[in-house]
Protein backbone atom coordinates (compact mmCIF):
# COMPACT_ATOMS: atom_id res chain seq x y z
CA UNK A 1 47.76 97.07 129.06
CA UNK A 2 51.22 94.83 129.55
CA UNK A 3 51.56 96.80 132.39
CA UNK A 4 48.73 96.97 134.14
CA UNK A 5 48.43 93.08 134.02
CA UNK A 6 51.41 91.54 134.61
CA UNK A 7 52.72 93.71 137.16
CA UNK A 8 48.99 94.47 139.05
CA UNK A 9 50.58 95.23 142.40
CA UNK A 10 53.02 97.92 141.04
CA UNK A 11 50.32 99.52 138.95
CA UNK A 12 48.28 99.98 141.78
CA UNK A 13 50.97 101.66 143.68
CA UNK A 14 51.23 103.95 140.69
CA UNK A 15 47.78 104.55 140.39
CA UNK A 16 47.69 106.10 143.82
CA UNK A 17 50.15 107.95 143.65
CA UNK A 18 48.69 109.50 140.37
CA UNK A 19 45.82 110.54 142.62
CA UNK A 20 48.16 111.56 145.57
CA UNK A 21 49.87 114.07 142.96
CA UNK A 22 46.36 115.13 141.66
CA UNK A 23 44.90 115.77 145.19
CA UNK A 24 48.24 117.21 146.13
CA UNK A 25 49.03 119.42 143.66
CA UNK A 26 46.09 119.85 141.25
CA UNK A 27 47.59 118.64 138.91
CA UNK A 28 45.87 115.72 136.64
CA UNK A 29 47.95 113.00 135.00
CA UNK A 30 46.72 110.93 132.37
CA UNK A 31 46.18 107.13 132.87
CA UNK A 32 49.43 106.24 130.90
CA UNK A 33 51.70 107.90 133.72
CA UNK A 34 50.64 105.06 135.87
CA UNK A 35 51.95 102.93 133.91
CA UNK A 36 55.37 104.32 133.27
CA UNK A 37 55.57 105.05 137.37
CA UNK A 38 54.82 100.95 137.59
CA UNK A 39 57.54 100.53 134.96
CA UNK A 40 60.31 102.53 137.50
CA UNK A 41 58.96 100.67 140.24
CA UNK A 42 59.68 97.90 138.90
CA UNK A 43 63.05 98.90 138.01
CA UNK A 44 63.46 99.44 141.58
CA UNK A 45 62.50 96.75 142.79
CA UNK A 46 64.79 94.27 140.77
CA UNK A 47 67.77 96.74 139.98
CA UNK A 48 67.19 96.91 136.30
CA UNK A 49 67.38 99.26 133.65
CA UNK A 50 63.98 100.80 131.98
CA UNK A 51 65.24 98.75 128.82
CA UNK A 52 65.27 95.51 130.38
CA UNK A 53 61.69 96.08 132.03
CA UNK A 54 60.67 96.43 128.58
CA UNK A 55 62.48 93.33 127.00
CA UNK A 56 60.90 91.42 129.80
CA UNK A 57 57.58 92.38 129.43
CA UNK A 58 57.86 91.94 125.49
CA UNK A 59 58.94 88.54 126.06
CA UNK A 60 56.03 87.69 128.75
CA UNK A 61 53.90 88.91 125.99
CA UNK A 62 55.39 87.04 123.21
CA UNK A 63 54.95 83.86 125.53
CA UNK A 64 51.24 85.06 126.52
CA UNK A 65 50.32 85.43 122.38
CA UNK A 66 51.77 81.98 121.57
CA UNK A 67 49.60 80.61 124.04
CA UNK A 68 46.48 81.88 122.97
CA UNK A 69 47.22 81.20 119.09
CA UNK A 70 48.00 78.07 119.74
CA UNK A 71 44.67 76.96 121.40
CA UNK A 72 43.16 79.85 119.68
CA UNK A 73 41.23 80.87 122.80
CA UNK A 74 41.43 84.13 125.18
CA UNK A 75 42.59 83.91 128.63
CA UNK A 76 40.86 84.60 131.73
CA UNK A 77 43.12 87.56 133.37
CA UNK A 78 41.34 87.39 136.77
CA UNK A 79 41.78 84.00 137.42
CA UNK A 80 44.47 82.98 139.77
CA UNK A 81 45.82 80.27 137.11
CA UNK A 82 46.83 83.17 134.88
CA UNK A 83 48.43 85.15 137.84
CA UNK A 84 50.49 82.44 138.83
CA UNK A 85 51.06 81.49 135.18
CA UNK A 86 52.14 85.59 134.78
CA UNK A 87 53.99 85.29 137.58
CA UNK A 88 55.85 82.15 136.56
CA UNK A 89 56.59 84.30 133.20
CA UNK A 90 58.31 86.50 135.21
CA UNK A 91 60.60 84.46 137.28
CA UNK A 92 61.19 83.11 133.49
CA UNK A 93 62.00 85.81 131.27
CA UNK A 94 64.26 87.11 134.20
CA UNK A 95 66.64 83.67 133.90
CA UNK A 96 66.14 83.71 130.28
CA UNK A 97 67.44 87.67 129.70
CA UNK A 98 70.15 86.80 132.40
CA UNK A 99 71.10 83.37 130.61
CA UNK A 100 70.82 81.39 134.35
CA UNK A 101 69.65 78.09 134.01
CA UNK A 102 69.43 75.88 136.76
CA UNK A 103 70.44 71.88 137.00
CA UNK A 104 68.91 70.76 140.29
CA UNK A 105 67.09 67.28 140.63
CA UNK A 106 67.81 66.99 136.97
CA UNK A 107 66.65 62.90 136.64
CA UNK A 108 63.37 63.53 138.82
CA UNK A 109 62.12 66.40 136.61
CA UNK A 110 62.98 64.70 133.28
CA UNK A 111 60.42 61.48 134.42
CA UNK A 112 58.02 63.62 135.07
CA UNK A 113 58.34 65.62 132.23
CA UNK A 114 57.93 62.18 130.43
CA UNK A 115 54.65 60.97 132.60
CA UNK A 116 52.97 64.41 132.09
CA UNK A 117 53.84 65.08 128.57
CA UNK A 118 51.92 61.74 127.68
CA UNK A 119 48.63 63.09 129.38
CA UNK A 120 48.88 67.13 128.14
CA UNK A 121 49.74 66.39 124.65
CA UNK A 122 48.82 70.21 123.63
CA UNK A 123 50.38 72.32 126.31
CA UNK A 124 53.81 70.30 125.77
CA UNK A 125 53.73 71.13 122.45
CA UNK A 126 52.92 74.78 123.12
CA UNK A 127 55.84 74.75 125.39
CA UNK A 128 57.60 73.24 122.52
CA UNK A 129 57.04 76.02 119.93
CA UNK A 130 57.74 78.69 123.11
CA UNK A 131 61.23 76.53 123.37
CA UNK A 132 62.16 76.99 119.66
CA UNK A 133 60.75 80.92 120.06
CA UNK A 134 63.13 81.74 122.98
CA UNK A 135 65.81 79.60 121.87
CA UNK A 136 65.77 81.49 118.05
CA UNK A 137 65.31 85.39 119.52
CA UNK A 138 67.65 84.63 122.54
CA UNK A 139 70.00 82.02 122.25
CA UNK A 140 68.64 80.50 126.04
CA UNK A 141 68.70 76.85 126.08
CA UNK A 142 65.29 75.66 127.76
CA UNK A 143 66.12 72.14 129.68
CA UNK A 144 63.59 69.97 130.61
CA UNK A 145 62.59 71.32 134.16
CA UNK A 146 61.66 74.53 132.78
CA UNK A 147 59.65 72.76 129.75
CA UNK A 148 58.02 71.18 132.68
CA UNK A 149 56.87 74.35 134.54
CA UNK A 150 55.60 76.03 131.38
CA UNK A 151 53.67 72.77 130.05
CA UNK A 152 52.00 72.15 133.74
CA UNK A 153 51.17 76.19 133.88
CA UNK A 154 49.63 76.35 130.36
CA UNK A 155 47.33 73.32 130.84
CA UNK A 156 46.09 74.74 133.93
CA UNK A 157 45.59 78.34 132.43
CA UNK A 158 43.84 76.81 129.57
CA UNK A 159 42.11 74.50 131.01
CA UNK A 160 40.64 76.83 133.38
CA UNK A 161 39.83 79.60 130.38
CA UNK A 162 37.98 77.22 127.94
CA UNK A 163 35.69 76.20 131.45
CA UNK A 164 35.58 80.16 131.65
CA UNK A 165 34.08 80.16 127.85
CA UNK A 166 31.59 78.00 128.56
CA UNK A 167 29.77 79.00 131.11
């Protein structure tokens, strides 16, 4: 399931070639193969090890399930607020499993992390507990800009899931 959602365009690669192999060969693969061909894809595609695909995506799910316990609500997977909030996961885990952080623009991004924190009370304090989660399991320091990012993605992910819920 990891798979198949956060890295869609890889898992559609795989799919096809599950059913190039099948119409090739005769040969039918189960559904799970596409997902461990997306997996070496995306090994690939980034230079990693299978291992680290795995850490990453178990971290973008961690994320993923302290969002929805905290606000206690399902996400909307086909929206294009959780894709970008997926793919902002992504660009995430990757700095946090690789210990980068980055200092740029440091002043402007702590007053607006200040203005907006005021207004989306919730998500920062989502991003919050996601700060002490990352921080405890791996020792990555989370500095304002990227509290920033997360607490501006969440509120739009949730915001557009609980409009989702009641329609």
């Amino acid at each position: 399931w990891e798979i198949q959602h956060f890295y869609t365009k890889e898992y559609k690669i795989a799919h096809e070639a599950l059913n190039s192999i099948e119409s090739m060969f005769q040969i039918h693969m189960d559904e799970d193969e596409a997902g461990f061909i997306a997996i070496h894809i995306v090994t690939a595609e980034h230079g990693d090890k299978v291992d680290d695909v795995y850490e990453l995506t178990r971290l973008i799910q961690d994320i993923m399930n302290i969002v929805k316990y905290y606000f206690k609500i399902e996400l909307d997977e086909r929206s294009l607020y959780y894709q970008r909030f997926v793919t902002h996961l992504k660009f995430f885990s990757y700095r946090v499993l690789s210990y980068k952080n980055s200092k740029d623009n440091e002043l402007l991004k702590n007053d607006l992390l200040e203005i907006i924190k005021e207004k989306y009370v919730n998500p920062y304090l989502c991003a919050l507990k996601i700060k002490s989660f990352v921080e405890q399991r791996y020792e990555y320091i989370l500095d304002d800009e990227e509290i920033l990012y997360l607490l501006i993605h969440i509120s739009q992910v949730i915001q557009f899931s609980k409009e989702e819920c009641s329609k």
